[in-house]
PDB file of N, CA and C in Angstrom:
ATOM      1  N   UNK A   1    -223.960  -5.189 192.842  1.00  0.00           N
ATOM      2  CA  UNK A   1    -223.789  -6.282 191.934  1.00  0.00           C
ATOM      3  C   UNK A   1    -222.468  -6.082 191.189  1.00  0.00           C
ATOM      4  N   UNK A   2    -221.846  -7.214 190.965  1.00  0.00           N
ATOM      5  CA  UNK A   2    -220.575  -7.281 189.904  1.00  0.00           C
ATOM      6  C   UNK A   2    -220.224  -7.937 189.100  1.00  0.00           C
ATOM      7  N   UNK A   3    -219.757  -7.252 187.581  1.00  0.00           N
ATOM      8  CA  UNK A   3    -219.618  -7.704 186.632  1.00  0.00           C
ATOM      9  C   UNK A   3    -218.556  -8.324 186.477  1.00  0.00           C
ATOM     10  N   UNK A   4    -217.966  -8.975 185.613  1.00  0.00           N
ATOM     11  CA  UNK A   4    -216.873  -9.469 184.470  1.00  0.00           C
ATOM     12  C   UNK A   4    -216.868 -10.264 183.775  1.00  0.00           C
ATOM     13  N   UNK A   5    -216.158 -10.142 182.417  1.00  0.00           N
ATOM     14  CA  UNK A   5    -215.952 -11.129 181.379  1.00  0.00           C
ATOM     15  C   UNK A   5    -214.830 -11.581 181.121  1.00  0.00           C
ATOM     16  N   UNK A   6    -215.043 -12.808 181.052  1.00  0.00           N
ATOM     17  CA  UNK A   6    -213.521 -13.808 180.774  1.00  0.00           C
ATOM     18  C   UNK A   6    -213.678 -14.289 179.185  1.00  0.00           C
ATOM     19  N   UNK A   7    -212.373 -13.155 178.404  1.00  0.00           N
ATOM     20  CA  UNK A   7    -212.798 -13.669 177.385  1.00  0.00           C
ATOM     21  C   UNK A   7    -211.681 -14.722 177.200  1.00  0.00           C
ATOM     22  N   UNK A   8    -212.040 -15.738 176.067  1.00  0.00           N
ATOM     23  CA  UNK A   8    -210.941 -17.180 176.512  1.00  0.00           C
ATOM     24  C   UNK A   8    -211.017 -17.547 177.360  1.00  0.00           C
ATOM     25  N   UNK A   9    -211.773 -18.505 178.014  1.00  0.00           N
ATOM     26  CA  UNK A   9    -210.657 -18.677 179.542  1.00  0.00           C
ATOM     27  C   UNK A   9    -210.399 -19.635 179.448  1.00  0.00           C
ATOM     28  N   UNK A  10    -209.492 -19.588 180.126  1.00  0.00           N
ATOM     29  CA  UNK A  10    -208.116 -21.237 180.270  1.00  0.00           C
ATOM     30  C   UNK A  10    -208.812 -22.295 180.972  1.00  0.00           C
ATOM     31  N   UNK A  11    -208.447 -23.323 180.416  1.00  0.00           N
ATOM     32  CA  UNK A  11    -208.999 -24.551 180.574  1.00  0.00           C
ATOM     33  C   UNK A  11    -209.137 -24.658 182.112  1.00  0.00           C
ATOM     34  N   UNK A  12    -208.371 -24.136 183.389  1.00  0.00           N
ATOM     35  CA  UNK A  12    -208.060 -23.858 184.308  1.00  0.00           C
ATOM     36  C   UNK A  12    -209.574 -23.645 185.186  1.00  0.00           C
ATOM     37  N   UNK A  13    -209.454 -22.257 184.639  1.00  0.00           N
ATOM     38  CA  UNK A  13    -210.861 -21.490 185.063  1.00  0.00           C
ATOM     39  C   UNK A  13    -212.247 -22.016 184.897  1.00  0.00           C
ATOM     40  N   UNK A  14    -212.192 -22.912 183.610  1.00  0.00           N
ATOM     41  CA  UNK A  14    -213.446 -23.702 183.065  1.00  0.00           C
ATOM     42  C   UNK A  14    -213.477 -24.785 184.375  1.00  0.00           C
ATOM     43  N   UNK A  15    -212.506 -25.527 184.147  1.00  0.00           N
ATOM     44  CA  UNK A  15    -212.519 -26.394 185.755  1.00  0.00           C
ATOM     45  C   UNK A  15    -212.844 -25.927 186.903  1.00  0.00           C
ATOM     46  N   UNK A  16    -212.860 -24.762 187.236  1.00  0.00           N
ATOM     47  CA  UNK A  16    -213.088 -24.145 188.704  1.00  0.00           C
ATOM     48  C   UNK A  16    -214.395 -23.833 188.105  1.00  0.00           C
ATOM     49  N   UNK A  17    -215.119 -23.388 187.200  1.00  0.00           N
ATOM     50  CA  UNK A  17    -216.202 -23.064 187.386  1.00  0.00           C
ATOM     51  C   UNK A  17    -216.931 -24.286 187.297  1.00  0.00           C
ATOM     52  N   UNK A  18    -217.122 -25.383 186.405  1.00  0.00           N
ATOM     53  CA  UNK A  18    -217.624 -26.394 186.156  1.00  0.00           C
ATOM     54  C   UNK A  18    -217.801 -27.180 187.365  1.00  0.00           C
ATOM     55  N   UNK A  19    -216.698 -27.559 188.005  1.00  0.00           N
ATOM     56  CA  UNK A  19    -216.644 -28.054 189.364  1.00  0.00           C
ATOM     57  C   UNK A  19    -217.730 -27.482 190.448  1.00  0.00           C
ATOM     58  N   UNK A  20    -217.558 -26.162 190.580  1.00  0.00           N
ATOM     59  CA  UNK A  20    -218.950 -25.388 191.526  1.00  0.00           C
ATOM     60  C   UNK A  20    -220.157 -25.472 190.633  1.00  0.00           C
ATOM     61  N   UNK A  21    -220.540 -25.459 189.507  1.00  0.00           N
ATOM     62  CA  UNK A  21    -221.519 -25.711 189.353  1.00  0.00           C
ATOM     63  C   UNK A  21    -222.752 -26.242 190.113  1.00  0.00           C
ATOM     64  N   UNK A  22    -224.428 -25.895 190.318  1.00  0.00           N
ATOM     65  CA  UNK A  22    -225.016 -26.000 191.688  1.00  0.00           C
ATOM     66  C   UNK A  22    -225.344 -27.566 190.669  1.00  0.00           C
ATOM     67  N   UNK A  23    -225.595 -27.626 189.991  1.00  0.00           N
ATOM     68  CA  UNK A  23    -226.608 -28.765 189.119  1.00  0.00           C
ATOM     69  C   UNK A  23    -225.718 -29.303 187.959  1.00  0.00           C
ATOM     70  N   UNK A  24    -226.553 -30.530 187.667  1.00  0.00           N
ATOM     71  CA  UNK A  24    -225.718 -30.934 186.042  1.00  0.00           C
ATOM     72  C   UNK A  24    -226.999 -29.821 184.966  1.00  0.00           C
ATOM     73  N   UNK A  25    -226.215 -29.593 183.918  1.00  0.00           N
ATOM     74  CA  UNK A  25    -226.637 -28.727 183.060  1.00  0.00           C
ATOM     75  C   UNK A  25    -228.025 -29.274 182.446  1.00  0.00           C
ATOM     76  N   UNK A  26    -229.026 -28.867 182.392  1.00  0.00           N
ATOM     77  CA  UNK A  26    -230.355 -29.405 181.443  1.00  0.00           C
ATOM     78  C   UNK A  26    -229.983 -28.700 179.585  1.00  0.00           C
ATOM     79  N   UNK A  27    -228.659 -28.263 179.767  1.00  0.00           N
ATOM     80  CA  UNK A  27    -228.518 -27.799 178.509  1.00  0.00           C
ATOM     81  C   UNK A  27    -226.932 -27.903 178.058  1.00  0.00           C
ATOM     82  N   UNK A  28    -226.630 -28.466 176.960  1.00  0.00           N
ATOM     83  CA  UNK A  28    -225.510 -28.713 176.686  1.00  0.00           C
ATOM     84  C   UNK A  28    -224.532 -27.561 176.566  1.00  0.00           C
ATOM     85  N   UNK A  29    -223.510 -27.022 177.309  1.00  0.00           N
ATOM     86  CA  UNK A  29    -222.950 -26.119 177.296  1.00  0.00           C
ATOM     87  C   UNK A  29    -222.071 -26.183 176.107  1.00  0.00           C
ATOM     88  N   UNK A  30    -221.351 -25.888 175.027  1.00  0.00           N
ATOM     89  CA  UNK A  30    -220.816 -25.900 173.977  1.00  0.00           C
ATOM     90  C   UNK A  30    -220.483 -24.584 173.339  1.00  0.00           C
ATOM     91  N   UNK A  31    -219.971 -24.544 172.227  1.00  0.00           N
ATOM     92  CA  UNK A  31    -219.624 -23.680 171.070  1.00  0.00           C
ATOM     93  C   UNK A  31    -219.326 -21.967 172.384  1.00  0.00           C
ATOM     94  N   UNK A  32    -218.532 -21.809 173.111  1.00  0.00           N
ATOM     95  CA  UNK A  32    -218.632 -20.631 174.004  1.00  0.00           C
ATOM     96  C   UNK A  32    -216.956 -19.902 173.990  1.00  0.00           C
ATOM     97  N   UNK A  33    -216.712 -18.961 173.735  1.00  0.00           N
ATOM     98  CA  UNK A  33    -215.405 -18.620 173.922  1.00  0.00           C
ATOM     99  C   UNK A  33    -215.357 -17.501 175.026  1.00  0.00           C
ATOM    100  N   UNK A  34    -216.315 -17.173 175.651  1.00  0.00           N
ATOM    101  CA  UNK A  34    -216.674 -16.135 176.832  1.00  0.00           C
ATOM    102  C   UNK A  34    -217.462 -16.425 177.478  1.00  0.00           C
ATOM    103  N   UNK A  35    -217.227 -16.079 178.868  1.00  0.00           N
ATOM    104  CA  UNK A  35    -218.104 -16.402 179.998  1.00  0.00           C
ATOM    105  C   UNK A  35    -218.032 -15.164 181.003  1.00  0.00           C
ATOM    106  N   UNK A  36    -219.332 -14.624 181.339  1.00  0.00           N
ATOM    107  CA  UNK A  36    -219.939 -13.673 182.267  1.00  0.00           C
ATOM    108  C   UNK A  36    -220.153 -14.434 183.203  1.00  0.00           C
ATOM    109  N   UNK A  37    -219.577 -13.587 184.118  1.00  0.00           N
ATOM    110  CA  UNK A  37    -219.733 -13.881 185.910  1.00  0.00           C
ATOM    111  C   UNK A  37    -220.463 -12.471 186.597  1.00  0.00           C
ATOM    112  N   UNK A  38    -221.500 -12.651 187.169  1.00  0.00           N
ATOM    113  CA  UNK A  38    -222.383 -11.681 187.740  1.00  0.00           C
ATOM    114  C   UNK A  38    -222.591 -12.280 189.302  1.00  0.00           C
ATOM    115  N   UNK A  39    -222.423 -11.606 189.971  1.00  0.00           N
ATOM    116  CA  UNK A  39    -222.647 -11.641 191.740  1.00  0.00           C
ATOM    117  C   UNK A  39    -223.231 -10.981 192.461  1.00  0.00           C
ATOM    118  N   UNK A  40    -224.518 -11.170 192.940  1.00  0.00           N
ATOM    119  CA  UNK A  40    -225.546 -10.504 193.502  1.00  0.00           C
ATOM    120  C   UNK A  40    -226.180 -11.225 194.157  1.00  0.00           C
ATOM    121  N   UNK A  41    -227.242 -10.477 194.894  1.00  0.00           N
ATOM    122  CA  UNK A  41    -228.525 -11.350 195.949  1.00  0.00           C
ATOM    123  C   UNK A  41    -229.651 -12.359 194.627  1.00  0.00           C
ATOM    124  N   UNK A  42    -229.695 -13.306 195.267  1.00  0.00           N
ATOM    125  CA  UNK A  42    -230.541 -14.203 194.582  1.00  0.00           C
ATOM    126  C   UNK A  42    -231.366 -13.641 193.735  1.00  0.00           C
ATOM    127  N   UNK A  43    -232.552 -13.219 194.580  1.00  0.00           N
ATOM    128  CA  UNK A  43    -233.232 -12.357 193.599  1.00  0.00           C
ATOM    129  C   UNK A  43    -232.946 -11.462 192.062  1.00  0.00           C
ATOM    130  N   UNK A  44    -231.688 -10.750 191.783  1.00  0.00           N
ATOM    131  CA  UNK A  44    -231.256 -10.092 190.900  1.00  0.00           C
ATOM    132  C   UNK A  44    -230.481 -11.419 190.356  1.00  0.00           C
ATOM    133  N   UNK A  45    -230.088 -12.668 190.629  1.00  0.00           N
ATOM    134  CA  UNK A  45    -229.760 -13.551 190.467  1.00  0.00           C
ATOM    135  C   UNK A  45    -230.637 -13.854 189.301  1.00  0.00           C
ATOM    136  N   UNK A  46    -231.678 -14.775 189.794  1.00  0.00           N
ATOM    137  CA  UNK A  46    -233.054 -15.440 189.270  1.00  0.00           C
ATOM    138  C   UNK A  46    -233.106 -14.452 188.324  1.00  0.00           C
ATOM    139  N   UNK A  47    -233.652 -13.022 188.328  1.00  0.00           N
ATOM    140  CA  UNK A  47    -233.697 -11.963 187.125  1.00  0.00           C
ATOM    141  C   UNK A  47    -233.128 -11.824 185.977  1.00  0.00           C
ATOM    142  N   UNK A  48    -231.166 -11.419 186.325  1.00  0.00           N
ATOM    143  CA  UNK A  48    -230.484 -11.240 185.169  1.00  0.00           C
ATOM    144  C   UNK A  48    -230.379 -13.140 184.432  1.00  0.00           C
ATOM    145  N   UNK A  49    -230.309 -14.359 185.359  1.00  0.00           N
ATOM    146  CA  UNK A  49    -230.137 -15.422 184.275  1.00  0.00           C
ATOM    147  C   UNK A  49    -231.613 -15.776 183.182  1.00  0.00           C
ATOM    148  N   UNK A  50    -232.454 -14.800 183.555  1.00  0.00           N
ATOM    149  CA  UNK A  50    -233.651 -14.924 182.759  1.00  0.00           C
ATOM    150  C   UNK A  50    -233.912 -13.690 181.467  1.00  0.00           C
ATOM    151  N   UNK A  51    -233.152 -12.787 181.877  1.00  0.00           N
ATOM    152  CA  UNK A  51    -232.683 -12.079 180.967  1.00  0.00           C
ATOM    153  C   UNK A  51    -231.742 -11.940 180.209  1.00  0.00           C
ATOM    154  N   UNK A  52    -230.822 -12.878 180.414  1.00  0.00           N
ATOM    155  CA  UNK A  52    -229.621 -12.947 179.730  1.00  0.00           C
ATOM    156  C   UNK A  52    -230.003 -14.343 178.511  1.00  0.00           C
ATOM    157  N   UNK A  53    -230.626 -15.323 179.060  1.00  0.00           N
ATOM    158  CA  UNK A  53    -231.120 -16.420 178.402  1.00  0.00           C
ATOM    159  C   UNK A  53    -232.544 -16.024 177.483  1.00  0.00           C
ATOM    160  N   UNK A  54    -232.864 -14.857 177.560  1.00  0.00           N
ATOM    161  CA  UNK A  54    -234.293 -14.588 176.531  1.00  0.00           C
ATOM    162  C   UNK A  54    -233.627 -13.457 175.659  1.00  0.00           C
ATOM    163  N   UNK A  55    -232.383 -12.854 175.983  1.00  0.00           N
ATOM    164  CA  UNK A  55    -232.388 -12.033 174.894  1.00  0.00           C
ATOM    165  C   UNK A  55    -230.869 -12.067 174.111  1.00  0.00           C
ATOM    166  N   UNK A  56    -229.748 -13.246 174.622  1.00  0.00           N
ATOM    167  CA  UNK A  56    -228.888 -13.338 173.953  1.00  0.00           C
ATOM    168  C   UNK A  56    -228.304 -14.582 173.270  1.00  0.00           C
ATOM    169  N   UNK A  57    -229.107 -15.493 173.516  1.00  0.00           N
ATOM    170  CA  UNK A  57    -228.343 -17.117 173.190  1.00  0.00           C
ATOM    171  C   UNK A  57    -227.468 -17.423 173.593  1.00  0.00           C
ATOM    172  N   UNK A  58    -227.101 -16.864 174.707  1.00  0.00           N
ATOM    173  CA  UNK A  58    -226.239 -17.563 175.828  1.00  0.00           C
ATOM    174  C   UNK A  58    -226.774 -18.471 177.317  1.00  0.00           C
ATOM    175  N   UNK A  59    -226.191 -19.478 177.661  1.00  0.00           N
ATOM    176  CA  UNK A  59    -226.443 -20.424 178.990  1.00  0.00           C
ATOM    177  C   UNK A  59    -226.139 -19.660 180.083  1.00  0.00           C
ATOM    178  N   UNK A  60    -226.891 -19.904 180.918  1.00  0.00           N
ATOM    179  CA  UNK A  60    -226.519 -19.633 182.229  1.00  0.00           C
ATOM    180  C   UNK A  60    -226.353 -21.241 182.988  1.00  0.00           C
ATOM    181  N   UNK A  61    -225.647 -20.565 184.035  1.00  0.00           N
ATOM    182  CA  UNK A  61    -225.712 -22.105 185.236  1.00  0.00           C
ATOM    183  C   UNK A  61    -225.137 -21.222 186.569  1.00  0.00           C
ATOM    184  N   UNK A  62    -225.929 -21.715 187.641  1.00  0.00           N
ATOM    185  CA  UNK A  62    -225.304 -21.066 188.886  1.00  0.00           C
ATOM    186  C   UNK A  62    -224.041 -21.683 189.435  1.00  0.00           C
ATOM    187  N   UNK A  63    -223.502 -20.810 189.790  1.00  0.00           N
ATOM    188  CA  UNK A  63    -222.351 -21.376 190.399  1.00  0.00           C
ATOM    189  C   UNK A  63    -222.041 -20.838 192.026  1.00  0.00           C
ATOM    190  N   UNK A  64    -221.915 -22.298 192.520  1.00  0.00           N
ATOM    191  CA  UNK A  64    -221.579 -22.421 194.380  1.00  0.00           C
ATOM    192  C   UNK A  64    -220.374 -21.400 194.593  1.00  0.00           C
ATOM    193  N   UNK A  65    -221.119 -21.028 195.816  1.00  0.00           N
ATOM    194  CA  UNK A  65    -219.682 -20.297 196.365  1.00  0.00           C
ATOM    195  C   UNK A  65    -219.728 -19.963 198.231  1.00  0.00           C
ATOM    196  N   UNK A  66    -218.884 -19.805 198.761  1.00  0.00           N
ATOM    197  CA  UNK A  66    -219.240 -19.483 200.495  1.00  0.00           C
ATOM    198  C   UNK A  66    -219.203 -17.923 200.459  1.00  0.00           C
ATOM    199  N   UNK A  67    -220.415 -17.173 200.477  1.00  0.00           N
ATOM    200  CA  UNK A  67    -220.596 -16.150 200.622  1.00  0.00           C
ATOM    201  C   UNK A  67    -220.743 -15.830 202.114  1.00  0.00           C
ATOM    202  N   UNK A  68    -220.439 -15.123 203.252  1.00  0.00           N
ATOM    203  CA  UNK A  68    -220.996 -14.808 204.252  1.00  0.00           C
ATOM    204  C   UNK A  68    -222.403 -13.674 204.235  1.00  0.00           C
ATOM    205  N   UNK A  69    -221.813 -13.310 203.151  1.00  0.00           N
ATOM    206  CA  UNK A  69    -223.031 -12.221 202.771  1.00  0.00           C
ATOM    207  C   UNK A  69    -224.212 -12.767 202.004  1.00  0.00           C
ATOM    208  N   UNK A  70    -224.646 -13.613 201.473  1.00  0.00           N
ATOM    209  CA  UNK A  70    -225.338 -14.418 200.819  1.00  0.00           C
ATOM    210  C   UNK A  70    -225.762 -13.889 200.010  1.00  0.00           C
ATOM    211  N   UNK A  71    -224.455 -13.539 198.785  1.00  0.00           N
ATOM    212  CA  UNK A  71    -224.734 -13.176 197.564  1.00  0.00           C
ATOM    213  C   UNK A  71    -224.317 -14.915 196.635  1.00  0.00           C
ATOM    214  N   UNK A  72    -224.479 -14.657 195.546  1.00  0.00           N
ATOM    215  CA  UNK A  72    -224.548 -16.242 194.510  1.00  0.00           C
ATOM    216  C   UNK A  72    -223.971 -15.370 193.255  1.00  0.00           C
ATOM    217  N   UNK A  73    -223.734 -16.307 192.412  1.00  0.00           N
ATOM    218  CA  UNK A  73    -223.291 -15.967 191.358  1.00  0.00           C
ATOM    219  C   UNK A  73    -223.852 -16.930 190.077  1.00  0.00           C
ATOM    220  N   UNK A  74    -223.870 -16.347 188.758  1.00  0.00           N
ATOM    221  CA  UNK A  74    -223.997 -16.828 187.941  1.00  0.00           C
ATOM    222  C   UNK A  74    -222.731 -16.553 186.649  1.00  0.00           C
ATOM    223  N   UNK A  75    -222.805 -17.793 185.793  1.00  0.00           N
ATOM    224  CA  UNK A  75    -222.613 -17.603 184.756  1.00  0.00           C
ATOM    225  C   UNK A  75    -222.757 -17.964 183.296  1.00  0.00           C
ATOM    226  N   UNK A  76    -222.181 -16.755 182.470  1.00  0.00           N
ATOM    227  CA  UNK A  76    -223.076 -16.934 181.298  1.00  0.00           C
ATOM    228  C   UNK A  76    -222.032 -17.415 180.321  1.00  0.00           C
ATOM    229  N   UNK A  77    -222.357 -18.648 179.544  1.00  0.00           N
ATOM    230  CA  UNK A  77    -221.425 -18.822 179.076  1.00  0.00           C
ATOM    231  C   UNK A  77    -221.899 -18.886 177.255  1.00  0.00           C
ATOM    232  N   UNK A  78    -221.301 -18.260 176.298  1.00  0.00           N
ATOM    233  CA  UNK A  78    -221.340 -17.899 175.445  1.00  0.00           C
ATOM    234  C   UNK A  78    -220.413 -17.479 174.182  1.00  0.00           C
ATOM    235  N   UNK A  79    -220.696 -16.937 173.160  1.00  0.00           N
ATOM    236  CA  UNK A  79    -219.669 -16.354 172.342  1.00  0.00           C
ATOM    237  C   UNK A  79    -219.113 -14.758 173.014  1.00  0.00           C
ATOM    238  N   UNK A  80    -218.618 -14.069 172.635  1.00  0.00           N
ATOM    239  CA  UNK A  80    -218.220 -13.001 173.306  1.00  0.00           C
ATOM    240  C   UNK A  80    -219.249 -12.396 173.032  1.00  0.00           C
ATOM    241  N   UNK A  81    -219.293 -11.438 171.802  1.00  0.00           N
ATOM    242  CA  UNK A  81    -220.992 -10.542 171.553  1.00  0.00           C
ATOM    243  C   UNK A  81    -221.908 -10.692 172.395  1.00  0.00           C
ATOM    244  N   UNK A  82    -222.095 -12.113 172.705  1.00  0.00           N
ATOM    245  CA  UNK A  82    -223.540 -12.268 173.270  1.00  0.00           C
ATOM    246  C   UNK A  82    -223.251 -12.442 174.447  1.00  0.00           C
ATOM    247  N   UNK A  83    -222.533 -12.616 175.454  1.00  0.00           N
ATOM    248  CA  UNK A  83    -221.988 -12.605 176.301  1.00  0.00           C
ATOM    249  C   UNK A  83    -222.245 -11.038 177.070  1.00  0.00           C
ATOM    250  N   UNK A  84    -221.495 -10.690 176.561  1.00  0.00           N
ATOM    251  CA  UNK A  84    -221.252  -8.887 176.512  1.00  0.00           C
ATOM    252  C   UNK A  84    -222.479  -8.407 176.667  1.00  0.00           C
ATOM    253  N   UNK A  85    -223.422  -8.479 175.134  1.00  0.00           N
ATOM    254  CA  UNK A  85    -224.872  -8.122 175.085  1.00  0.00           C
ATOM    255  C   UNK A  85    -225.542  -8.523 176.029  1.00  0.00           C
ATOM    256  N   UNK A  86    -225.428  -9.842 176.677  1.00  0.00           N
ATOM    257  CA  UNK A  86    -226.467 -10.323 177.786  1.00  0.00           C
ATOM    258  C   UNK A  86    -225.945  -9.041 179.248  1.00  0.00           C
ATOM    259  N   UNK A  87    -224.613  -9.024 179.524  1.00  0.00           N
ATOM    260  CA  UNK A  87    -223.994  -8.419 180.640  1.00  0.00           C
ATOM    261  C   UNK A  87    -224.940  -6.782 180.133  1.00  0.00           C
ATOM    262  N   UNK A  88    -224.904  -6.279 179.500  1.00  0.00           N
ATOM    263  CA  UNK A  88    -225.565  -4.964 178.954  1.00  0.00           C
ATOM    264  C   UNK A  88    -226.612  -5.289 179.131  1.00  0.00           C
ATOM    265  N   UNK A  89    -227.165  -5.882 178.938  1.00  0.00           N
ATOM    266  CA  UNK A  89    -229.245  -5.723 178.780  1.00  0.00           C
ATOM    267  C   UNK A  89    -229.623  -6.383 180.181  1.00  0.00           C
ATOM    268  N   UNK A  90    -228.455  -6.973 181.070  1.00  0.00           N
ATOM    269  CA  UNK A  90    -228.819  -7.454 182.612  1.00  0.00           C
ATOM    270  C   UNK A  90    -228.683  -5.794 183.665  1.00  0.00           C
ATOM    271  N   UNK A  91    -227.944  -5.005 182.909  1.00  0.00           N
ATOM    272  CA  UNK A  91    -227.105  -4.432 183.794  1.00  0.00           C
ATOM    273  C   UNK A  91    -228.677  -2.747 183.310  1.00  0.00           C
ATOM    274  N   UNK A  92    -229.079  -2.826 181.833  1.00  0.00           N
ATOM    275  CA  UNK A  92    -230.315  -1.952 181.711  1.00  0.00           C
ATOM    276  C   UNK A  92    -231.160  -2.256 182.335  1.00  0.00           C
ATOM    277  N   UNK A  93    -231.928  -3.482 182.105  1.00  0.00           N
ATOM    278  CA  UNK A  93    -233.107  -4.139 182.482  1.00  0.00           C
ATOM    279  C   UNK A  93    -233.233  -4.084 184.249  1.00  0.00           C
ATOM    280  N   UNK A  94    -232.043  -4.448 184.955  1.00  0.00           N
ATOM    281  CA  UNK A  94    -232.010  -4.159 186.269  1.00  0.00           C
ATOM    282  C   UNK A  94    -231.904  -2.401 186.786  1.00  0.00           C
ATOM    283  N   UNK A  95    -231.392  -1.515 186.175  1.00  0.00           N
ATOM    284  CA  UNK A  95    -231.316  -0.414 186.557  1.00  0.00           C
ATOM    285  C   UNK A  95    -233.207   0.139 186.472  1.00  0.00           C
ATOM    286  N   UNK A  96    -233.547  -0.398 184.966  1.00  0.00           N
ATOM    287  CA  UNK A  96    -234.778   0.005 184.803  1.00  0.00           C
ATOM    288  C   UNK A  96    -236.028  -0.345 185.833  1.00  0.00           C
ATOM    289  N   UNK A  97    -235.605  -1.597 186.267  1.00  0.00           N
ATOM    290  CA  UNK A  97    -236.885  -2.775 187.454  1.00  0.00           C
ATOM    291  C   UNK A  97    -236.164  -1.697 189.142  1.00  0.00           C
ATOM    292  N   UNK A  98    -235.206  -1.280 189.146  1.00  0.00           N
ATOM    293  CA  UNK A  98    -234.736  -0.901 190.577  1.00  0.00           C
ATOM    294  C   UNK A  98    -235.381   1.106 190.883  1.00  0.00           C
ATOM    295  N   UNK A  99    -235.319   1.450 189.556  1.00  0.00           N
ATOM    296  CA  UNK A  99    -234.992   2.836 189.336  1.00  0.00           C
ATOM    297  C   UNK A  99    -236.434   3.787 189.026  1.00  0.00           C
ATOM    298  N   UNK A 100    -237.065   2.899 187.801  1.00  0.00           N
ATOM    299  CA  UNK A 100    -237.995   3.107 186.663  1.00  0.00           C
ATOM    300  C   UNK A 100    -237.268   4.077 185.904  1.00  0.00           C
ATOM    301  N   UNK A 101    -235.984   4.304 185.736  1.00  0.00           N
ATOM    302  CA  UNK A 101    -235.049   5.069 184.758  1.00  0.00           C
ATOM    303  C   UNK A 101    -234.537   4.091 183.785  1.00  0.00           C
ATOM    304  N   UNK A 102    -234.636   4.605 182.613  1.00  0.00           N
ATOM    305  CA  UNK A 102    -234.281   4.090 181.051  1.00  0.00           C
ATOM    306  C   UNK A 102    -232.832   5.422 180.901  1.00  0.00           C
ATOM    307  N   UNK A 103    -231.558   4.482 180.303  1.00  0.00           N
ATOM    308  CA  UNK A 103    -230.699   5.286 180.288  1.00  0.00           C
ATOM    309  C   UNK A 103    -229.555   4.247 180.508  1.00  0.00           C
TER     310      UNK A 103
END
């Protein structure tokens, strides 16, 4: 799985992501100056946007892409803190569900 955070991103990048977007949003995307991009198999997919949305007050929305490998991506779009915090408690919470190690 892979991380990164775009903090700011240029109006540019908002267009490329918005554009792939899989759906129109059931939630008004707004007030966000950072956005987490996470890329993995569906499954850890479905997981971290349910963990990132219950424990930081940040949106998720999937975003299209041509994987040959049929990984997907999400992202989280948010203030930075929570952004960050969601990328941290996706990146525990999954080590903990894969591992049964806390750490």
């Amino acid at each position: 799985m892979e991380y990164r955070i775009i903090k700011s991103p240029s109006r540019g990048t908002l267009d490329i992501l918005f554009r792939r977007k899989g759906s129109p949003s059931s939630v008004t995307i707004e007030d966000y100056d950072a956005v987490g991009l996470v890329q993995g198999r569906l499954i850890d997919m479905v997981f971290a946007a349910d963990i990132a949305e219950k424990g930081a007050g940040v949106v998720v929305e999937d975003i299209k892409g041509h994987c040959p490998q049929n990984l997907i991506m999400i992202a989280i779009f948010g203030d930075t803190a929570s952004v960050e915090a969601a990328i941290k408690e996706i990146q525990y919470k999954l080590k903990e569900a894969k591992t049964g190690e806390i750490g």
